[in-house]
Every structure is written in C-alpha cells, then in structure tokens.
N, C-alpha and C. Protein backbone atom coordinates (compact mmCIF):
# COMPACT_ATOMS: atom_id res chain seq x y z
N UNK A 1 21.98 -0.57 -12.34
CA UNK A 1 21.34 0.06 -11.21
C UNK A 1 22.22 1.18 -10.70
N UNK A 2 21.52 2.39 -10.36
CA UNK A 2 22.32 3.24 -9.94
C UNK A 2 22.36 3.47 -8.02
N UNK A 3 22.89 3.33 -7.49
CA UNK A 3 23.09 4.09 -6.12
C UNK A 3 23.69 5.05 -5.61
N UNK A 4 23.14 5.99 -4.94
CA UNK A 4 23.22 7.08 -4.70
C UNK A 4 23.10 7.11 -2.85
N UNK A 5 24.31 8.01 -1.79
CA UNK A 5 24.35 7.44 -0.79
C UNK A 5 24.50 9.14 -0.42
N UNK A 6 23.73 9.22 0.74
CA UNK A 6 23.69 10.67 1.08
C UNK A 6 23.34 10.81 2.86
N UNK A 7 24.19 11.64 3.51
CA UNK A 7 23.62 11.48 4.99
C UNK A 7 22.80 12.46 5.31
N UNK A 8 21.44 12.84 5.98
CA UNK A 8 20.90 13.88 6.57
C UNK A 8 21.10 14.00 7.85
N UNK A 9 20.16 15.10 8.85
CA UNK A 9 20.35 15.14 9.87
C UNK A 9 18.98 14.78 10.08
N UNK A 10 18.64 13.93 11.40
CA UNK A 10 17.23 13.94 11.41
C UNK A 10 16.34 14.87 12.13
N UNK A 11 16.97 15.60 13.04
CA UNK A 11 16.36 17.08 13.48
C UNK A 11 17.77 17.68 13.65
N UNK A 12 17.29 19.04 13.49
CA UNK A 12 18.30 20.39 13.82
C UNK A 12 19.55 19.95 14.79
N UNK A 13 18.24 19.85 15.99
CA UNK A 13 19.23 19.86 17.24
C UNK A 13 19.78 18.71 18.06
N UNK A 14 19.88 17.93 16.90
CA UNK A 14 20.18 16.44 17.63
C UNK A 14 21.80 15.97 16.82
N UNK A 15 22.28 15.19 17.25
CA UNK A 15 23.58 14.33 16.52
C UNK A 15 22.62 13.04 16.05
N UNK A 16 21.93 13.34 15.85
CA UNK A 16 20.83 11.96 15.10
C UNK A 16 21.27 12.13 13.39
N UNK A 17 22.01 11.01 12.95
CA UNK A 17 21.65 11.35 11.34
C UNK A 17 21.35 10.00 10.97
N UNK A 18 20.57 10.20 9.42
CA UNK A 18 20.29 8.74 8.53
C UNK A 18 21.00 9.00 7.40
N UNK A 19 21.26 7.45 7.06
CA UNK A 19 22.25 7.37 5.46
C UNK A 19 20.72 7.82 4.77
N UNK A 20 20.67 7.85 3.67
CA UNK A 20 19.95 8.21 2.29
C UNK A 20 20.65 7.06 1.53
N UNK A 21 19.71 6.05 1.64
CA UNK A 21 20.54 5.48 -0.39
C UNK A 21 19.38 5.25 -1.22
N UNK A 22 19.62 5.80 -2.05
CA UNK A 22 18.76 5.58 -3.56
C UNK A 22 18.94 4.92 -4.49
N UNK A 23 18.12 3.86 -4.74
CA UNK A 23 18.21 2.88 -5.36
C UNK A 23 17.59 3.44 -6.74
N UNK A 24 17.55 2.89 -7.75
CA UNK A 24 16.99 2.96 -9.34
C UNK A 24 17.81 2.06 -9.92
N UNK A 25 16.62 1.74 -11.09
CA UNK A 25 16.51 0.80 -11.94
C UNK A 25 16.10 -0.92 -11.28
N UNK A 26 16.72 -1.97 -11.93
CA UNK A 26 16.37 -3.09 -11.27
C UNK A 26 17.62 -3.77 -10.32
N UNK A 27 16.61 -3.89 -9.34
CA UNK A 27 17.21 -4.32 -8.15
C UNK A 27 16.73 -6.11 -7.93
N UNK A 28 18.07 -7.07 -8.76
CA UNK A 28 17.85 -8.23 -8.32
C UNK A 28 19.10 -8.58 -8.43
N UNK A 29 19.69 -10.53 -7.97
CA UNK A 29 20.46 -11.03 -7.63
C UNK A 29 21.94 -10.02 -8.52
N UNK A 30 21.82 -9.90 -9.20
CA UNK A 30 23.25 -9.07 -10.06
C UNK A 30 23.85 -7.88 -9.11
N UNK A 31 22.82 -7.27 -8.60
CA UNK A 31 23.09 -5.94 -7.90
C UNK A 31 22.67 -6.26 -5.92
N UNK A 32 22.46 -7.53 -5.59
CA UNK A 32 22.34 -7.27 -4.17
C UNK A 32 23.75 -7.14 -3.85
N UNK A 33 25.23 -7.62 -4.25
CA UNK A 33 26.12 -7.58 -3.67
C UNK A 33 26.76 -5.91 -3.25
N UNK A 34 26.34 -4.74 -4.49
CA UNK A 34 26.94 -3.75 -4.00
C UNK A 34 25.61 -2.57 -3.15
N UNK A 35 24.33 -2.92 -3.26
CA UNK A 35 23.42 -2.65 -2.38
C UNK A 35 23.55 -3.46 -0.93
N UNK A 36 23.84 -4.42 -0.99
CA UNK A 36 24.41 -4.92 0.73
C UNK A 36 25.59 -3.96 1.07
N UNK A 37 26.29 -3.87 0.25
CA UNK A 37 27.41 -3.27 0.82
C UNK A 37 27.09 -1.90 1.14
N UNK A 38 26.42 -0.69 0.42
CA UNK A 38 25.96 0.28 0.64
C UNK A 38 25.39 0.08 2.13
N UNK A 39 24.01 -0.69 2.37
CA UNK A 39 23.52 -0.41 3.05
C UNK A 39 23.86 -1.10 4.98
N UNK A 40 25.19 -1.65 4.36
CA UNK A 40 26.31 -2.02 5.72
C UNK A 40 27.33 -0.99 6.17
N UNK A 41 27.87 0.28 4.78
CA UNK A 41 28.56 0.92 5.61
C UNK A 41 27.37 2.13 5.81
N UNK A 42 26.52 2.55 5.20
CA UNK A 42 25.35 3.12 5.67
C UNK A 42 25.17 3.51 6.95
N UNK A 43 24.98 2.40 7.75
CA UNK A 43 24.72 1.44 9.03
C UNK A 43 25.40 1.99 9.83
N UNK A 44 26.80 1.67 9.54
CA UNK A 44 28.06 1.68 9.90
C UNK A 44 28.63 2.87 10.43
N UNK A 45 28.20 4.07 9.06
CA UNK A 45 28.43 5.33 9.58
C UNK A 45 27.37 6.18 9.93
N UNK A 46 26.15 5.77 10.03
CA UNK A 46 25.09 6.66 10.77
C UNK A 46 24.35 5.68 12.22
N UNK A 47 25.39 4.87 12.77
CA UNK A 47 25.13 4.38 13.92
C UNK A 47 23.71 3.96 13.27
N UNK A 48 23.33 3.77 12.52
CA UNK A 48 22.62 2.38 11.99
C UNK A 48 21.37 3.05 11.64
N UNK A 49 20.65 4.49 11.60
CA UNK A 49 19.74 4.78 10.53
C UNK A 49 19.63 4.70 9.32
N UNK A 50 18.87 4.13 8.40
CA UNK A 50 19.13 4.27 7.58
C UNK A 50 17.87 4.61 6.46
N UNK A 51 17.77 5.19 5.64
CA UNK A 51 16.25 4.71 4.53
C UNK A 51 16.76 4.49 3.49
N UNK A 52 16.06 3.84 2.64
CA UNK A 52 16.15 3.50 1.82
C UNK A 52 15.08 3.91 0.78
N UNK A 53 15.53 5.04 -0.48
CA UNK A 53 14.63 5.28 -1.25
C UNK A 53 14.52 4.13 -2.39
N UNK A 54 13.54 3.32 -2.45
CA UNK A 54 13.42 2.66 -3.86
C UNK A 54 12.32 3.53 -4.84
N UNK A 55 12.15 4.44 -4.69
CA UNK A 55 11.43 5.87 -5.67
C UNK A 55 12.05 5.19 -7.08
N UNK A 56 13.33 5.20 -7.76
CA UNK A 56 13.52 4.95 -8.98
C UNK A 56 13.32 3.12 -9.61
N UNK A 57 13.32 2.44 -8.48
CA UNK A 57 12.96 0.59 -8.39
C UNK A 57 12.05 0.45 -8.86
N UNK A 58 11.95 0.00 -10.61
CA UNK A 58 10.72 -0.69 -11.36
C UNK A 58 10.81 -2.16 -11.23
N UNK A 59 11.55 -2.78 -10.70
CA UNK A 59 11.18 -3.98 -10.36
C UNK A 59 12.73 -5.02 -9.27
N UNK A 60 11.76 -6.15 -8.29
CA UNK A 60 12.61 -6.19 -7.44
C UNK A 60 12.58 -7.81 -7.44
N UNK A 61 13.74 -8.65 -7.44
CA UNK A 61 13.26 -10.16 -7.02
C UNK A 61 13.75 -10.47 -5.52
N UNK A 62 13.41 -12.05 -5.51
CA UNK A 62 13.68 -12.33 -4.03
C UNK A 62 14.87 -12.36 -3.55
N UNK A 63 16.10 -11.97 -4.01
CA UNK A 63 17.23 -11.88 -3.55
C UNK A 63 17.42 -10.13 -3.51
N UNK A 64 16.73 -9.43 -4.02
CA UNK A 64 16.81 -7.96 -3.38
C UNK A 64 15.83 -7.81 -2.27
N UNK A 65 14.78 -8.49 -1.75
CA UNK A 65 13.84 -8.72 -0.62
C UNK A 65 14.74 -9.43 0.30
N UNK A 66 15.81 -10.40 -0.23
CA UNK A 66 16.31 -10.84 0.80
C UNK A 66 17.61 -9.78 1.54
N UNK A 67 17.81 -9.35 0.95
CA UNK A 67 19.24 -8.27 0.91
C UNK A 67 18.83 -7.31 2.00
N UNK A 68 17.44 -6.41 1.43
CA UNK A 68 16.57 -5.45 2.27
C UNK A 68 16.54 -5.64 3.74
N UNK A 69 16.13 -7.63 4.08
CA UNK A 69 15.42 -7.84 5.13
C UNK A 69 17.17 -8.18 5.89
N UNK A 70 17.77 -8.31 5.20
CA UNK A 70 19.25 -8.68 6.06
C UNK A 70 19.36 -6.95 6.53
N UNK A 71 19.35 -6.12 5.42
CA UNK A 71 19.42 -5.35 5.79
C UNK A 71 19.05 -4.26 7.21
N UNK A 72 17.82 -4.30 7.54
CA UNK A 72 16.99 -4.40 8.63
C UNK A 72 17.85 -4.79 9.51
N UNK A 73 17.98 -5.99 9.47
CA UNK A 73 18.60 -7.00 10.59
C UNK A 73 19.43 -6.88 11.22
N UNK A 74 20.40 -5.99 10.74
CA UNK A 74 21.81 -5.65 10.39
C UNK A 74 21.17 -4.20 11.51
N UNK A 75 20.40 -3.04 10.73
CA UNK A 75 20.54 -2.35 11.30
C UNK A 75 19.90 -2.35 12.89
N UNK A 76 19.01 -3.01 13.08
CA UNK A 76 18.40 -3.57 14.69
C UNK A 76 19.45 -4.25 15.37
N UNK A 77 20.61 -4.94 14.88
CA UNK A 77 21.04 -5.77 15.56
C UNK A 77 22.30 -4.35 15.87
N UNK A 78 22.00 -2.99 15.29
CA UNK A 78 23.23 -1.91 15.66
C UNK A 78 22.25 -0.87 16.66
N UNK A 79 21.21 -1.03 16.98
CA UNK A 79 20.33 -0.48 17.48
C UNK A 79 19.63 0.57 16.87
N UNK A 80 19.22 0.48 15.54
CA UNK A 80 18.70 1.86 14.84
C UNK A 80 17.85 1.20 13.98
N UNK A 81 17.28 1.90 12.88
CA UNK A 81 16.25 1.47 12.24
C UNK A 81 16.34 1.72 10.57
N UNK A 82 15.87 0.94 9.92
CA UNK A 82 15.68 1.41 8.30
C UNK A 82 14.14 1.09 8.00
N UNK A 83 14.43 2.44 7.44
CA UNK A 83 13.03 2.89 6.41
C UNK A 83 12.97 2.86 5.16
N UNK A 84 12.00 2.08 4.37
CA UNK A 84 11.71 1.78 3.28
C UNK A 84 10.75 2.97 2.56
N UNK A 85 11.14 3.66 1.63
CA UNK A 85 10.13 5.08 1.29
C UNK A 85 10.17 4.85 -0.67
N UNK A 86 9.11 5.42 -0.73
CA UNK A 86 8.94 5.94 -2.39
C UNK A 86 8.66 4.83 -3.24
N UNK A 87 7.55 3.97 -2.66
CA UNK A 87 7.73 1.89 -3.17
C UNK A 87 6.51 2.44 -4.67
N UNK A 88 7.48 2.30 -5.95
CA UNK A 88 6.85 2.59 -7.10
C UNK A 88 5.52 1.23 -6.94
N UNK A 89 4.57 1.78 -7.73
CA UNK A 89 3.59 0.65 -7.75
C UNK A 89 3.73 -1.34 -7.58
N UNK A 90 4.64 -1.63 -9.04
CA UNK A 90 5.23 -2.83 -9.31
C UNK A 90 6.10 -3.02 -8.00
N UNK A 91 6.89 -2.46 -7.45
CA UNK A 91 7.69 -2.71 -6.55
C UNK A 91 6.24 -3.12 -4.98
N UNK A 92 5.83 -2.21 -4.71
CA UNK A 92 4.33 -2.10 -3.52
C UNK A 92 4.23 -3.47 -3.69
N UNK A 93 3.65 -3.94 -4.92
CA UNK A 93 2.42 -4.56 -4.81
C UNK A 93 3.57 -6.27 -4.21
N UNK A 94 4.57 -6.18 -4.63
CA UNK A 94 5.59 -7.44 -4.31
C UNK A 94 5.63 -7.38 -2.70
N UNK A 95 5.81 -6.42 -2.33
CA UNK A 95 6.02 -6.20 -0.82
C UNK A 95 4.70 -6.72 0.04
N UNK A 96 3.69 -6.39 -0.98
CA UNK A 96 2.20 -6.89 -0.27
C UNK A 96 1.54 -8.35 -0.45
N UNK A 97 2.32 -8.70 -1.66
CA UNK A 97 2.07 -9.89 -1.59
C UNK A 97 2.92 -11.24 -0.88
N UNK A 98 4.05 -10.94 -0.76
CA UNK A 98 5.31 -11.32 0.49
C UNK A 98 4.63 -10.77 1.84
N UNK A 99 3.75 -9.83 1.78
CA UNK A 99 3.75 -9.50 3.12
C UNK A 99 4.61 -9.07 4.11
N UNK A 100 5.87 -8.38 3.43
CA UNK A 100 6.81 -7.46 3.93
C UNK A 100 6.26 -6.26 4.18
N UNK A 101 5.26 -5.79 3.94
CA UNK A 101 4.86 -4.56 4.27
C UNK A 101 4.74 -4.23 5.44
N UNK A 102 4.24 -5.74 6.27
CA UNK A 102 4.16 -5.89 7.70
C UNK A 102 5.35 -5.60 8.34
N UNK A 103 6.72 -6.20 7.52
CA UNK A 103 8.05 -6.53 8.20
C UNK A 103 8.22 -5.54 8.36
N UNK A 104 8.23 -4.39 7.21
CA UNK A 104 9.17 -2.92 7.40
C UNK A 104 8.28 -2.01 7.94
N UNK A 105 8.91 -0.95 7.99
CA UNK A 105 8.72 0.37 8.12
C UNK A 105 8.82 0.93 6.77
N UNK A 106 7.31 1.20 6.65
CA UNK A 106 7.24 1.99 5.00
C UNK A 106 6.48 3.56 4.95
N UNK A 107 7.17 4.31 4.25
CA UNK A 107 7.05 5.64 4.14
C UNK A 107 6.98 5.88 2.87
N UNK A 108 5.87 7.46 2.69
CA UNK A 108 5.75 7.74 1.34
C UNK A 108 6.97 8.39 0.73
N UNK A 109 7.44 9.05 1.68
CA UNK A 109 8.99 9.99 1.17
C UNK A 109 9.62 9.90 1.80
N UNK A 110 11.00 10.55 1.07
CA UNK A 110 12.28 10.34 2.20
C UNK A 110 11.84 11.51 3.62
N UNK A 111 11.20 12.56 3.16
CA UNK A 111 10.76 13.54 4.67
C UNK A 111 9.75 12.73 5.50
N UNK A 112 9.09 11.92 5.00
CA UNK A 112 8.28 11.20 6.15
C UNK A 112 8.46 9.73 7.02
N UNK A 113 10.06 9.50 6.13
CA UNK A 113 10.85 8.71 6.61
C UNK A 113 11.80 9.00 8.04
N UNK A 114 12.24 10.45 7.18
CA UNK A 114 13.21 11.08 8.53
C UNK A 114 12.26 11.71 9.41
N UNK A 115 10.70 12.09 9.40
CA UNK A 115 9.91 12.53 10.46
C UNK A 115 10.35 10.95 11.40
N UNK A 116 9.70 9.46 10.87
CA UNK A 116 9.58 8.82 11.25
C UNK A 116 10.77 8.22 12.17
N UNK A 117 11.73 8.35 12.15
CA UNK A 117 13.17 8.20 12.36
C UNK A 117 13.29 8.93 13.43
N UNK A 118 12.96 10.30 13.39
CA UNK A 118 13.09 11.41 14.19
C UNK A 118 11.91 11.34 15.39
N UNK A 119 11.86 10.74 15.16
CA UNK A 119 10.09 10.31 16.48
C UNK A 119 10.28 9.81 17.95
C-alpha cells in the first residue's frame, strides 16, 4: 500500500488547513498500523482536519473500517473533522453495506472535501 501525506489550505484567507493522505492499493489488517499512524500525526499537525483520499483503495477489510472509524474519533475528540473522498466502487459498496456511509462524511473529491471542511 502506498501513502501519500500532503497539507492544503482550506480557504485563501484563513489559517484553516487539512492533511491530504492518499491511500492505494489494499488497505487491510497488514497496513492499518502505518495508516493509523499517518492519520494521528495528520491530526496532530493540522489541528485535526483531515481527508482521506481512498481514490486508489480496491479493496478494504474490517480492520481498515476499524482504523478509519478510530480515526474520526481521534479527530472529533481534537475538535476537527475527517473526510472520506474518491470511495472506488468495491470500496462504496462495503461502506454501504456496514452502513458507514451514515458514520462519515463522504465526498466525491478531495476539492469537495476541502469545500466541505471549509464550510
């Protein structure tokens, strides 16, 4: 799995920023330990925005659903929010059948993530 960790700004004129991490390939128990960790100092250094692109995620088990939702947790309990964006089909349809779709905040792209962020 590759990760990829990037900060934006979420408008011009604000000190508002979100981490960017990009996830690809498969995201299960082998790889939640250094995706937790990403998405803790993430957290950490954008006062707790964060999204999360799974755009390259062809497939996800319940210990990367569990990782995600700590994830969340983590960032509400810092007062900020993570966004879930780019959910390839196979990946969607897991989220809908868990019924996490409800849990998160889901976006088609990372720009309608940081609109959402930026709101």
């Amino acid at each position: 799995m590759q990760i990829s960790l990037q900060q934006i700004a979420l408008t011009p004129k604000t000190e508002h920023v979100a981490a960017v991490i990009g996830l690809s390939g498969r995201f299960d128990a082998h790889e939640v330990p250094r995706v937790r960790q990403a998405l803790m100092q993430a957290a950490d250094c954008t006062k707790g925005h964060v999204i999360v692109d799974l755009g390259g995620v062809n497939f996800i088990d319940s210990s990367g659903l569990a990782c995600l939702v700590q994830g969340m947790k983590y960032c509400r309990e810092c007062g900020a929010d993570q966004v879930l964006c780019n959910l390839q089909q196979p990946v969607r349809i897991i989220f809908e059948l868990t019924r996490l779709d409800r849990a998160f905040r889901i976006a088609r792209s990372v720009d309608e993530a940081t609109t959402a962020l930026a709101a």
